[in-house]
Protein backbone atom coordinates (compact mmCIF):
# COMPACT_ATOMS: atom_id res chain seq x y z
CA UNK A 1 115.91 42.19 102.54
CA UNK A 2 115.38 44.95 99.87
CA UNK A 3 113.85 43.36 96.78
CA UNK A 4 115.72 43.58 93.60
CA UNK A 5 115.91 46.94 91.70
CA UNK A 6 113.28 46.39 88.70
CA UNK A 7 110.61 43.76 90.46
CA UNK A 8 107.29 45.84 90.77
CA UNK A 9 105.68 46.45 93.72
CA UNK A 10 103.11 47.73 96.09
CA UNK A 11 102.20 48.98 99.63
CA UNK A 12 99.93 47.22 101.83
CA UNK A 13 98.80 49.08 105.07
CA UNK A 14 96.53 48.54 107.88
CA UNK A 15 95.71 48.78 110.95
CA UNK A 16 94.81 46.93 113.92
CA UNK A 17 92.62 48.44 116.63
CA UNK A 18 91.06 47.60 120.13
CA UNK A 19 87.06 46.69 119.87
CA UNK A 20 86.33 48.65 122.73
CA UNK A 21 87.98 51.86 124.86
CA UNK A 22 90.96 50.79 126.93
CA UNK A 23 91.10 47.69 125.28
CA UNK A 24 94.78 48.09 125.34
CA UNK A 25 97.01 48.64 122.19
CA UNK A 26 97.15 45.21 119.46
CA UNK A 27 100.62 43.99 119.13
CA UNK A 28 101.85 41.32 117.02
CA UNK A 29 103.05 40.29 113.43
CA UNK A 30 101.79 39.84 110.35
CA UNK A 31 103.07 36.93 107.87
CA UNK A 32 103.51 37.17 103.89
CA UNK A 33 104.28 34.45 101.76
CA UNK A 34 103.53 34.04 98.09
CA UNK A 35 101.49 31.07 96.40
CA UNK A 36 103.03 29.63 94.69
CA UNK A 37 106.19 29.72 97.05
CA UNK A 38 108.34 30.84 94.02
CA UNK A 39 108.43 33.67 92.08
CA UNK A 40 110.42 34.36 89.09
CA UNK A 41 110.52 37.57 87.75
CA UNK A 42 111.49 38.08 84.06
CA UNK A 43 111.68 41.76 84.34
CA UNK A 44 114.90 41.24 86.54
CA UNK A 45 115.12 37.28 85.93
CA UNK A 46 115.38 36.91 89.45
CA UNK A 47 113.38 33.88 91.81
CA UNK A 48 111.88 35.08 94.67
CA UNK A 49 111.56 33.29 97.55
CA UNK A 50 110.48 32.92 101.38
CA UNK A 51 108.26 34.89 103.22
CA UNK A 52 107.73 38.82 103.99
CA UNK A 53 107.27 40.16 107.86
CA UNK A 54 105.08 43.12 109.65
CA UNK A 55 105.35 44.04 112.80
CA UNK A 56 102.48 46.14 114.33
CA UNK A 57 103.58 49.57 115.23
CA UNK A 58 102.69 51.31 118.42
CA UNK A 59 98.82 52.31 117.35
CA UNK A 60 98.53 48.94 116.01
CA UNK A 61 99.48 49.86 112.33
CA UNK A 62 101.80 48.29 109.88
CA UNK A 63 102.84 48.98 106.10
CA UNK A 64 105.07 46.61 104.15
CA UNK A 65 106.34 46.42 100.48
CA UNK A 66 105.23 43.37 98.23
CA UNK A 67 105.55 41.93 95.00
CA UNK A 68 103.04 43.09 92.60
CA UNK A 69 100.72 41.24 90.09
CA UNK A 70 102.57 40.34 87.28
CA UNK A 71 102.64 38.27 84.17
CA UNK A 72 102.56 34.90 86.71
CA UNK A 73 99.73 34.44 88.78
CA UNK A 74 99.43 34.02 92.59
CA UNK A 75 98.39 35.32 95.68
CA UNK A 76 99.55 36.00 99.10
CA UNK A 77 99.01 34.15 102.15
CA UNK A 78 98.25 36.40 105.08
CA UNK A 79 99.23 34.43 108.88
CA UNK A 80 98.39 36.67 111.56
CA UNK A 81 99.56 36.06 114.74
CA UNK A 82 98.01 39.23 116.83
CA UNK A 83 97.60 39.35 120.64
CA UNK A 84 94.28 38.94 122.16
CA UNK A 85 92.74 37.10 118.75
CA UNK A 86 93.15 33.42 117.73
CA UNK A 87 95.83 33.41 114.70
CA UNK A 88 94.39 33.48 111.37
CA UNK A 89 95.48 32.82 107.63
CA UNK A 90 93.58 33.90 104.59
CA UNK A 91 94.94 34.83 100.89
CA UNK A 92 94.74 38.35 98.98
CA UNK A 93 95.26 39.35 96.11
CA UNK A 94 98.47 41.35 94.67
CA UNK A 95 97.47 44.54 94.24
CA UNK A 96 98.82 46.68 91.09
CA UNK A 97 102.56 48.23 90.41
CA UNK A 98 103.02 51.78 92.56
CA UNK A 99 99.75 51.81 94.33
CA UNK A 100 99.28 51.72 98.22
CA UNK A 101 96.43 49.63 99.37
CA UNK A 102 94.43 49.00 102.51
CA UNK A 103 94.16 45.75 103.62
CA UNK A 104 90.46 46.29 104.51
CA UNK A 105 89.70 46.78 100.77
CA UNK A 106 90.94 43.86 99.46
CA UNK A 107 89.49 40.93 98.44
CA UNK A 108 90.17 37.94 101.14
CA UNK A 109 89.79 34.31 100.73
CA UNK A 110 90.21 31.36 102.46
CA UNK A 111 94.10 29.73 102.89
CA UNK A 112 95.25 28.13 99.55
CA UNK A 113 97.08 24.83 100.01
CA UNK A 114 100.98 25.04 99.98
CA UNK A 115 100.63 22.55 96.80
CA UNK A 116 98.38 25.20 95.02
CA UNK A 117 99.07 25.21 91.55
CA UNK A 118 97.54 28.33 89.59
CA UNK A 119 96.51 27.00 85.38
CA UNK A 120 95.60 29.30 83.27
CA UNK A 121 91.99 28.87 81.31
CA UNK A 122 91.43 29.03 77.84
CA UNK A 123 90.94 33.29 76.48
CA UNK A 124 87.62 34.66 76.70
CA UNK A 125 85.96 36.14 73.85
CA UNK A 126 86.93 39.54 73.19
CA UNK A 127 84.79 41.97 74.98
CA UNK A 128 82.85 44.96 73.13
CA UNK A 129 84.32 48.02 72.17
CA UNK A 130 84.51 50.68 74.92
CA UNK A 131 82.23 53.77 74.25
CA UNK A 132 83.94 56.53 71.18
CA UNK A 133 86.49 58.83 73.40
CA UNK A 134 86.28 62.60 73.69
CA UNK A 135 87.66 64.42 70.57
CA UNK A 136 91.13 65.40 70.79
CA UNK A 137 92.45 69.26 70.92
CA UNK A 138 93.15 70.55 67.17
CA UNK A 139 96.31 70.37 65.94
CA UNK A 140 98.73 74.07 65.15
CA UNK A 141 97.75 75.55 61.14
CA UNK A 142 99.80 74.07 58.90
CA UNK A 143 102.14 75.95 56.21
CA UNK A 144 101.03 78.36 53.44
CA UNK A 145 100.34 76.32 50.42
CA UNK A 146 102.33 77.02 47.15
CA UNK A 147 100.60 80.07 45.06
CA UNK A 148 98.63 78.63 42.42
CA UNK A 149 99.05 79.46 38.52
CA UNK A 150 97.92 83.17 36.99
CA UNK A 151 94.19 82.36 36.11
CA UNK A 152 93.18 83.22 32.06
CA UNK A 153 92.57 86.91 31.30
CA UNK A 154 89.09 88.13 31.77
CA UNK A 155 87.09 89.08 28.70
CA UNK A 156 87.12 92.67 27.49
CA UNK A 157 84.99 94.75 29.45
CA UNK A 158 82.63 97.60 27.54
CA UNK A 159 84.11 100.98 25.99
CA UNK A 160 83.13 104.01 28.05
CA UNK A 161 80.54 104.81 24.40
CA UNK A 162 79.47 101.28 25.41
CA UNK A 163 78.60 102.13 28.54
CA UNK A 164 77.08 105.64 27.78
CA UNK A 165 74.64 103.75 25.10
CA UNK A 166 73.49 100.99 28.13
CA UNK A 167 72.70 104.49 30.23
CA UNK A 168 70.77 105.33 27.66
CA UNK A 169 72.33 107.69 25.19
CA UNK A 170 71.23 107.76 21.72
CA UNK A 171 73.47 108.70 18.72
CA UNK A 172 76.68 107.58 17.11
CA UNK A 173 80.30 107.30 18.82
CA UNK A 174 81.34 110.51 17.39
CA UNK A 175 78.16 111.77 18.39
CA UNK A 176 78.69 111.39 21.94
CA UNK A 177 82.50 112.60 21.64
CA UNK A 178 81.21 115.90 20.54
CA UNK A 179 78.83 115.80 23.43
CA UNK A 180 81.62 115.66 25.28
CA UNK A 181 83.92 118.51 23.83
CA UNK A 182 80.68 120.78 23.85
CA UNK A 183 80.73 120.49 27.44
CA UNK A 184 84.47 120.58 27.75
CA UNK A 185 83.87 124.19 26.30
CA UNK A 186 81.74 125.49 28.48
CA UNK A 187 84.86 125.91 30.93
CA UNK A 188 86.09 129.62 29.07
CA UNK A 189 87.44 132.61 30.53
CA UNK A 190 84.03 134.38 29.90
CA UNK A 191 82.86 131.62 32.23
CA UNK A 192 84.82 132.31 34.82
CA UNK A 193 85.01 135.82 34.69
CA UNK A 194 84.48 137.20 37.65
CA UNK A 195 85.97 135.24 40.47
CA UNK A 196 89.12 136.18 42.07
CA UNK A 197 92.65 135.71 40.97
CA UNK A 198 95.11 134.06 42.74
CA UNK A 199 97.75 136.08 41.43
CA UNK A 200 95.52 139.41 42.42
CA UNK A 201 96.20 138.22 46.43
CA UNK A 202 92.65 140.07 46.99
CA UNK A 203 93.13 142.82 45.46
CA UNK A 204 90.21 142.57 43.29
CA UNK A 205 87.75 142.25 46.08
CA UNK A 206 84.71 144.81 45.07
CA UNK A 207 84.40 145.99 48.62
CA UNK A 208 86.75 144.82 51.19
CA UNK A 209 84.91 145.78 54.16
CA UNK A 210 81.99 143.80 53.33
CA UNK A 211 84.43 140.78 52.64
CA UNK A 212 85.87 141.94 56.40
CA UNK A 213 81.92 141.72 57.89
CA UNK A 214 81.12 138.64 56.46
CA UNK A 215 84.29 136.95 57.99
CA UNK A 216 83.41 138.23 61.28
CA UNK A 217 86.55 140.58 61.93
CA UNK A 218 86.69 144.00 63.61
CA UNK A 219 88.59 147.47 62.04
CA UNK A 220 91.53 146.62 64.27
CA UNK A 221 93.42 145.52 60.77
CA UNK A 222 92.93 148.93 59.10
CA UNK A 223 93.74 151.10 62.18
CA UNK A 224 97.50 152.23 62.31
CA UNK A 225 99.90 151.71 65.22
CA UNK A 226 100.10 154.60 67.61
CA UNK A 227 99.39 156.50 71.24
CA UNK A 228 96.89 158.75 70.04
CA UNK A 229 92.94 158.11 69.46
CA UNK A 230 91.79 155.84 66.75
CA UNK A 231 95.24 153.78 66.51
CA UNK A 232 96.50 150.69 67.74
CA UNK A 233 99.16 150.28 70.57
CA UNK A 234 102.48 148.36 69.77
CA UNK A 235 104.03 145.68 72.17
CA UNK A 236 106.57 147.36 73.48
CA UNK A 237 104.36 150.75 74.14
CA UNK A 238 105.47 152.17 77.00
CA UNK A 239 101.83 152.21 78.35
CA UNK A 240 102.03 148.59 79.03
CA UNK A 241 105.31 149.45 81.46
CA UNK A 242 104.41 151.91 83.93
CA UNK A 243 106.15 151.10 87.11
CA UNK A 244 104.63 153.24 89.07
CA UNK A 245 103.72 153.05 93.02
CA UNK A 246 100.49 151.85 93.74
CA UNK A 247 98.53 154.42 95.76
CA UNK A 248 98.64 153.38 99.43
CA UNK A 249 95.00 151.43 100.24
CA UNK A 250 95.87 149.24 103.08
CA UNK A 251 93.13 151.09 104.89
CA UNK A 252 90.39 149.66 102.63
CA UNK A 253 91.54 146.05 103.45
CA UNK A 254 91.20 146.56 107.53
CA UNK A 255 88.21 145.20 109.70
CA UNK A 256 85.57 148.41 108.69
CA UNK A 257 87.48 148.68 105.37
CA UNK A 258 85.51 149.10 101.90
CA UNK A 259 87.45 146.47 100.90
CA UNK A 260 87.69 144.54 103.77
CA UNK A 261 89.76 140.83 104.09
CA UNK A 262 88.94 138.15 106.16
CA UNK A 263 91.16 136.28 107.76
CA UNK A 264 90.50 133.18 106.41
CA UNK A 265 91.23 134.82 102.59
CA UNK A 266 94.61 135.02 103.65
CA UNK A 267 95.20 132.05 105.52
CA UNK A 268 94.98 133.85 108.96
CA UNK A 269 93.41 132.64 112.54
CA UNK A 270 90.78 135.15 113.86
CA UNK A 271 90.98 136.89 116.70
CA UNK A 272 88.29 134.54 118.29
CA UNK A 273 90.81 131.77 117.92
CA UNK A 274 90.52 128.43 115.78
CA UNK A 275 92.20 125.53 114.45
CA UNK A 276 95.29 124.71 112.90
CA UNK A 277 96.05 121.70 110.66
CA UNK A 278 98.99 121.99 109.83
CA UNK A 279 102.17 121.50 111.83
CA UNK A 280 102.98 124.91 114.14
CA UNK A 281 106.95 126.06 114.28
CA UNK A 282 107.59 128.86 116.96
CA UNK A 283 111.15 130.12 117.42
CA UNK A 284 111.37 131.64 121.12
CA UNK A 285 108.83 131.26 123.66
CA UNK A 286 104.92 129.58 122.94
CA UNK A 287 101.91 129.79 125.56
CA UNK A 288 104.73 131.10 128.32
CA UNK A 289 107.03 127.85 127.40
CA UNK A 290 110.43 127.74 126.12
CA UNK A 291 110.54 126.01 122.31
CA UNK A 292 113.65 124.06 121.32
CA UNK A 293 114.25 127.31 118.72
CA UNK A 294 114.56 129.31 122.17
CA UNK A 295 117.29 127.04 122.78
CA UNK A 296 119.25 127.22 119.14
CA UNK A 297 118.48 123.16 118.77
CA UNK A 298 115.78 122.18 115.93
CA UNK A 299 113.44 119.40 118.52
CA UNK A 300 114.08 117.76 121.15
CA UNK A 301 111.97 115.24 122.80
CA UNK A 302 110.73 117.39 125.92
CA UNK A 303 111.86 120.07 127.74
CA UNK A 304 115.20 119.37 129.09
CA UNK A 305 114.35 120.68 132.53
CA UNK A 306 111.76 117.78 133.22
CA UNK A 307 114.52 115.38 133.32
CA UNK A 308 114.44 114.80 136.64
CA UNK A 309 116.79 111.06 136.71
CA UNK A 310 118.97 108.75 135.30
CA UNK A 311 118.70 105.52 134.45
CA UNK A 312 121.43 102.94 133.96
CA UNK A 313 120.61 101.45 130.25
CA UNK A 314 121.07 97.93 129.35
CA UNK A 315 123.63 96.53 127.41
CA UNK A 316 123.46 95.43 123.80
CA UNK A 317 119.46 97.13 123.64
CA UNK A 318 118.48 99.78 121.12
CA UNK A 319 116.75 102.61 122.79
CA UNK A 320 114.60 104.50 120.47
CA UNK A 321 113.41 108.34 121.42
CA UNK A 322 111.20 110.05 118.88
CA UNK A 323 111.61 113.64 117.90
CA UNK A 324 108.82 115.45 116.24
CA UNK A 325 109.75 118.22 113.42
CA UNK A 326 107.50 121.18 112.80
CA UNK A 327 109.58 122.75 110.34
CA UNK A 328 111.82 121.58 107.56
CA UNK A 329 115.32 121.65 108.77
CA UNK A 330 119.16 120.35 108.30
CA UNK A 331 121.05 118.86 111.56
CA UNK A 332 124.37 117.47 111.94
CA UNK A 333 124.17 117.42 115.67
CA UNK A 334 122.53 114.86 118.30
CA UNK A 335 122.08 116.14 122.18
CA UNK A 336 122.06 113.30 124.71
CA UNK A 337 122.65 113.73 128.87
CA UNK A 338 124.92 111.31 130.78
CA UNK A 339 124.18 111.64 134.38
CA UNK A 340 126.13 109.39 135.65
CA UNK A 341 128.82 107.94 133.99
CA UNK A 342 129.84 103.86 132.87
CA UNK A 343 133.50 102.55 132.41
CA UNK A 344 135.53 100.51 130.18
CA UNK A 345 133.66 100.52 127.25
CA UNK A 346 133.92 97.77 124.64
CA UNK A 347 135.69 99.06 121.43
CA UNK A 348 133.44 99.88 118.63
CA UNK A 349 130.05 98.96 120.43
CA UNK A 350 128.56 102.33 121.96
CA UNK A 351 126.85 104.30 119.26
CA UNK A 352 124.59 107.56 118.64
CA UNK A 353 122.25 107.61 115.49
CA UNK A 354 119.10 109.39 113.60
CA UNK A 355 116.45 106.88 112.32
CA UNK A 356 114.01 107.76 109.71
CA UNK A 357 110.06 106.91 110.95
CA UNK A 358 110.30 103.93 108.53
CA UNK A 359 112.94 102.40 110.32
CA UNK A 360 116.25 103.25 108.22
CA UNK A 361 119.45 104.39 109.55
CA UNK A 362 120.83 108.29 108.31
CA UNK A 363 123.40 109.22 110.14
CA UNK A 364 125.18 107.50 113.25
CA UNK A 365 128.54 108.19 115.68
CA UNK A 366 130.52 106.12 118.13
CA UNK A 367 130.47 107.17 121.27
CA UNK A 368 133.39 104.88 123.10
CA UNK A 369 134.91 107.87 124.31
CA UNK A 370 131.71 109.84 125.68
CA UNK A 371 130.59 107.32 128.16
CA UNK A 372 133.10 107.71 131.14
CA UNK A 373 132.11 111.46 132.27
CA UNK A 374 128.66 112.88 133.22
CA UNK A 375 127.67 115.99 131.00
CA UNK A 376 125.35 116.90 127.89
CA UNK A 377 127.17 115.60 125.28
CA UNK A 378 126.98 116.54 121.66
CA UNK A 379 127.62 114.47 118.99
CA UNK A 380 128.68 115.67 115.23
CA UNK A 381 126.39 113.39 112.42
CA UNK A 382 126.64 113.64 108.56
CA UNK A 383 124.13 117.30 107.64
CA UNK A 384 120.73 115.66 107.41
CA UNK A 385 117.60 117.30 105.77
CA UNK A 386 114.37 116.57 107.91
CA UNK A 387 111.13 116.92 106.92
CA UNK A 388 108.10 119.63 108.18
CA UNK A 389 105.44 117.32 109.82
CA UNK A 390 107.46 113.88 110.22
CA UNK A 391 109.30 112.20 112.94
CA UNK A 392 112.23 110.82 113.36
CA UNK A 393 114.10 108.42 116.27
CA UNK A 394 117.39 108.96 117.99
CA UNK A 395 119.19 105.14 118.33
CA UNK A 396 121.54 104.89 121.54
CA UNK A 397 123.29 101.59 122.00
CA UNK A 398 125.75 101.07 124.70
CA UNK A 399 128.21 97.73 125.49
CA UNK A 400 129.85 98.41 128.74
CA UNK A 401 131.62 96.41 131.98
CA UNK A 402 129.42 99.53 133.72
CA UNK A 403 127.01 101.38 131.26
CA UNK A 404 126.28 104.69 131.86
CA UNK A 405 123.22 106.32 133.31
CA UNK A 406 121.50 108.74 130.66
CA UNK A 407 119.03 111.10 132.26
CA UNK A 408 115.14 110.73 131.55
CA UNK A 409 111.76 111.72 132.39
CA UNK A 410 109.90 109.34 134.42
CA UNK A 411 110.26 105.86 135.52
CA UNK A 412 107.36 105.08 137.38
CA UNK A 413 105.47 101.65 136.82
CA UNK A 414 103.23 101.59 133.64
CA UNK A 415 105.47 104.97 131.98
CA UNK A 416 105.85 102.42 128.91
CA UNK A 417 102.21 102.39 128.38
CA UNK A 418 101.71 106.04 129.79
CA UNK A 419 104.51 107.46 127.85
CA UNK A 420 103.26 106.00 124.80
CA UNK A 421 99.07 106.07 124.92
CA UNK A 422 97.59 106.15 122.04
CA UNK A 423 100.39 105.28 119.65
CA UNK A 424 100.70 102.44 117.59
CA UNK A 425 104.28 100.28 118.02
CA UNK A 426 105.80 102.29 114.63
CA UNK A 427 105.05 105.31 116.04
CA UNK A 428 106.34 104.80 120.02
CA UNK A 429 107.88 108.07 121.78
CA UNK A 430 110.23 105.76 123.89
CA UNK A 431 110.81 102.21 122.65
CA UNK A 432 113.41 99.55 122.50
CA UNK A 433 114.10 97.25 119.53
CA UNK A 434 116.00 94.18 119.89
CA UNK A 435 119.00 93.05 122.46
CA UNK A 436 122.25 91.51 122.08
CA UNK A 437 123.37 94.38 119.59
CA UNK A 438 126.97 95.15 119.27
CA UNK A 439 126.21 97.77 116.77
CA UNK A 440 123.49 99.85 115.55
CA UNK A 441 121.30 98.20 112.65
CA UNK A 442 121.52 99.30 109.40
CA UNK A 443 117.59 99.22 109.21
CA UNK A 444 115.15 97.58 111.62
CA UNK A 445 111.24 97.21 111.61
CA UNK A 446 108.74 99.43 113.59
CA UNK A 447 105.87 97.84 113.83
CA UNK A 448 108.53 95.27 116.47
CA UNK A 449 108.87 98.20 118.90
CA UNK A 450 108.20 98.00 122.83
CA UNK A 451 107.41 100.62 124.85
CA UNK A 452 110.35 101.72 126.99
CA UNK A 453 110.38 101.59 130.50
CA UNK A 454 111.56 105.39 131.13
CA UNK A 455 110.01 108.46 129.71
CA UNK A 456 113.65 108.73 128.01
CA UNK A 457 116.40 108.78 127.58
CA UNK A 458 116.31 112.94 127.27
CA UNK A 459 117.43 114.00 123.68
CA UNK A 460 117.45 117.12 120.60
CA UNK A 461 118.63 117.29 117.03
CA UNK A 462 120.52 120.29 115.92
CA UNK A 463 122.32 122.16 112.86
């Protein structure tokens, strides 16, 4: 029975294991009642009674709820009754409100008598004070006092005659006022004859030029503005306009030339061949092959004429074919081969789309209609701009009662590694990404690709 809200408590635990391997699992109970055999608690005025039961668990452990110490004193009486030892009783202590405590770490004493009365000795002396404790955190600034009162004037300081005399000037006051108004007077127009005018603007210099050489500046300032020798030219001097036609000097430039270029100054391969970093766009035919510009389609994934099958694609899986883009480019049209065709599609769940490399969905298409005739179909997409030196996926998704069969490259065992050596799961040439799709995800995550198992299916992008 739950004890009354209020009474404190703690946890006892403990456990009861075998002395030796195989020794076989201790079962049995364990037996608390308190001594005295009543309790009152005036935290809840309640009287507590009878006796408190554990019953080993599985591994031999058990953890019950008791009374805690309180302002009354007692103890508990333990009984064990625990198979394969003789039954025991012994008395514990009560251990403190809220904590948990082992059994092996209290203190245990023989059985108390069921007539045990606990009486309370006379009050020690007070013990000594405990050791000074750690100074405590200083408390926030407090407020701004009140400004005090205006302190007295100072005393007069010393005149500035006062001061002259302690610097050591000898005469009277008025003697050292006229000392001052002879100096004042030195200051006349005769003693500042001489210097330049203001008013003048420099036109009392005694020799300009000099003034001109000492500053640093050339003639250019007395020279007047004209086409002939000794003058300046103007902005808008027709000089400074001629549009005429270079003289023809490609010649100069050639292999041989005086002023020949090499082909690295102008960003050119030689003729002995070399290396190119950067991403190569051809539009007709490269190295004898046909290019997807050849074609009038911006990439495809391989040539179309090395799709040599079909395969039937499953149901509610995302089938992921990479295109690579040399070029910077805008297409509104996805190319994708049905070679044999499925039936009764399920409304709204076959769908075309272009993925960006980061997983994120541009442009997509249903398809319901497309699925039930073999051809090269071409889907219309929203105009997408595609970037020189990136890649990009075409998403097919089909939900069929017979999908169809798209045509691909090859199937043979281990394509899905061969297809795809060297490349990291976000950057897969034929993957798949997820089942049980019903429509084409608004986003999904590369680096959760598989390989496909079909060099496929065969697709292009187009304006």
């Amino acid at each position: 029975m739950p004890l009354p809200e209020g009474v404190p408590t703690f946890t006892l635990v403990g456990e009861f294991a075998p002395l030796s391997p195989g020794g076989g699992e201790r079962q049995g109970t364990l037996a608390f009642t308190p001594v005295p055999a009543v309790l009152v608690s005036t935290a809840t005025d309640a009287i507590l009674l009878g006796t408190e039961n554990a019953t080993l668990g599985a591994s031999g452990e058990f953890s019950i709820e008791l009374v805690a110490e309180a302002d009354e004193d007692f103890v508990w009486r333990v009984d064990e009754t625990i198979t394969g030892q003789p039954p025991r009783s012994y008395t514990i202590e009560p251990g403190t409100a809220g904590s948990t405590v082992a059994l092996t770490s209290v203190a245990v004493t023989d059985v108390l008598p069921d007539d045990y009365v606990v009486v309370a000795g006379p009050r020690g002396p007070a013990g000594a004070d405990g050791a000074p404790g750690t100074d405590g955190l200083d408390g926030a600034p407090g407020a701004d006092g009140q400004d005090g009162a205006p302190g007295a004037d100072g005393a007069p300081g010393a005149s500035a005659y006062e001061v002259a005399v302690d610097a050591g000037f000898v005469g009277t006051e008025q003697q050292w006022l006229d000392s001052l108004q002879t100096d004042a007077e030195a200051y006349t127009d005769a003693a500042v004859d001489g210097r330049l005018e203001k008013a003048a603007n420099l036109a009392d210099l005694t020799d300009a030029g000099a003034a001109r050489s000492s500053l640093g500046l050339g003639d250019a300032a007395t020279r007047s503005v004209g086409t002939g020798a000794g003058s300046v030219a103007a902005g808008d001097d027709g000089r400074f306009t001629d549009a005429r036609t270079p003289t023809a000097h490609a010649a100069t430039h050639a292999s041989g030339g005086s002023d020949a270029l090499a082909p690295a100054s102008i960003g050119a391969l030689p003729a002995a061949g070399g290396t190119i970093s950067g991403n190569l766009a051809v539009e007709g035919v490269a190295l004898g092959q046909d290019t997807p510009a050849a074609h009038g389609v911006a990439a495809w994934c391989y040539d179309p004429a090395a799709a040599v099958n079909s395969t039937q694609l499953s149901g509610g899986v995302l089938y992921l074919v990479r295109v690579d883009i040399a070029a910077a480019v805008t297409v509104s049209s996805i190319y994708w081969w049905v070679g044999n065709p499925g039936s009764s599609p399920t409304s709204g769940q076959c769908h075309v789309g272009l993925y960006s490399s980061a997983g994120a969905l541009l442009a997509s298409a249903n398809v319901d209609a497309l699925i039930s005739s073999a051809a090269l179909k071409t889907t219309t997409i929203a105009s997408q701009g595609l970037s020189a030196g990136a890649f990009y996926w075409v998403g097919l998704l089909f939900n069929a009662a017979v999908t169809p069969e798209l045509t691909r490259g090859s199937g043979w065992t281990g394509v899905a590694e061969a297809a795809n050596v060297g490349l990291s799961a976000a950057s897969l040439r034929f993957a798949t990404n997820g089942s049980g799709r019903t429509v084409l995800p608004s986003s999904f995550d590369p680096s959760s690709n598989v390989g496909a198992n079909i060099a496929g299916p065969w697709v292009a992008v187009g304006a």
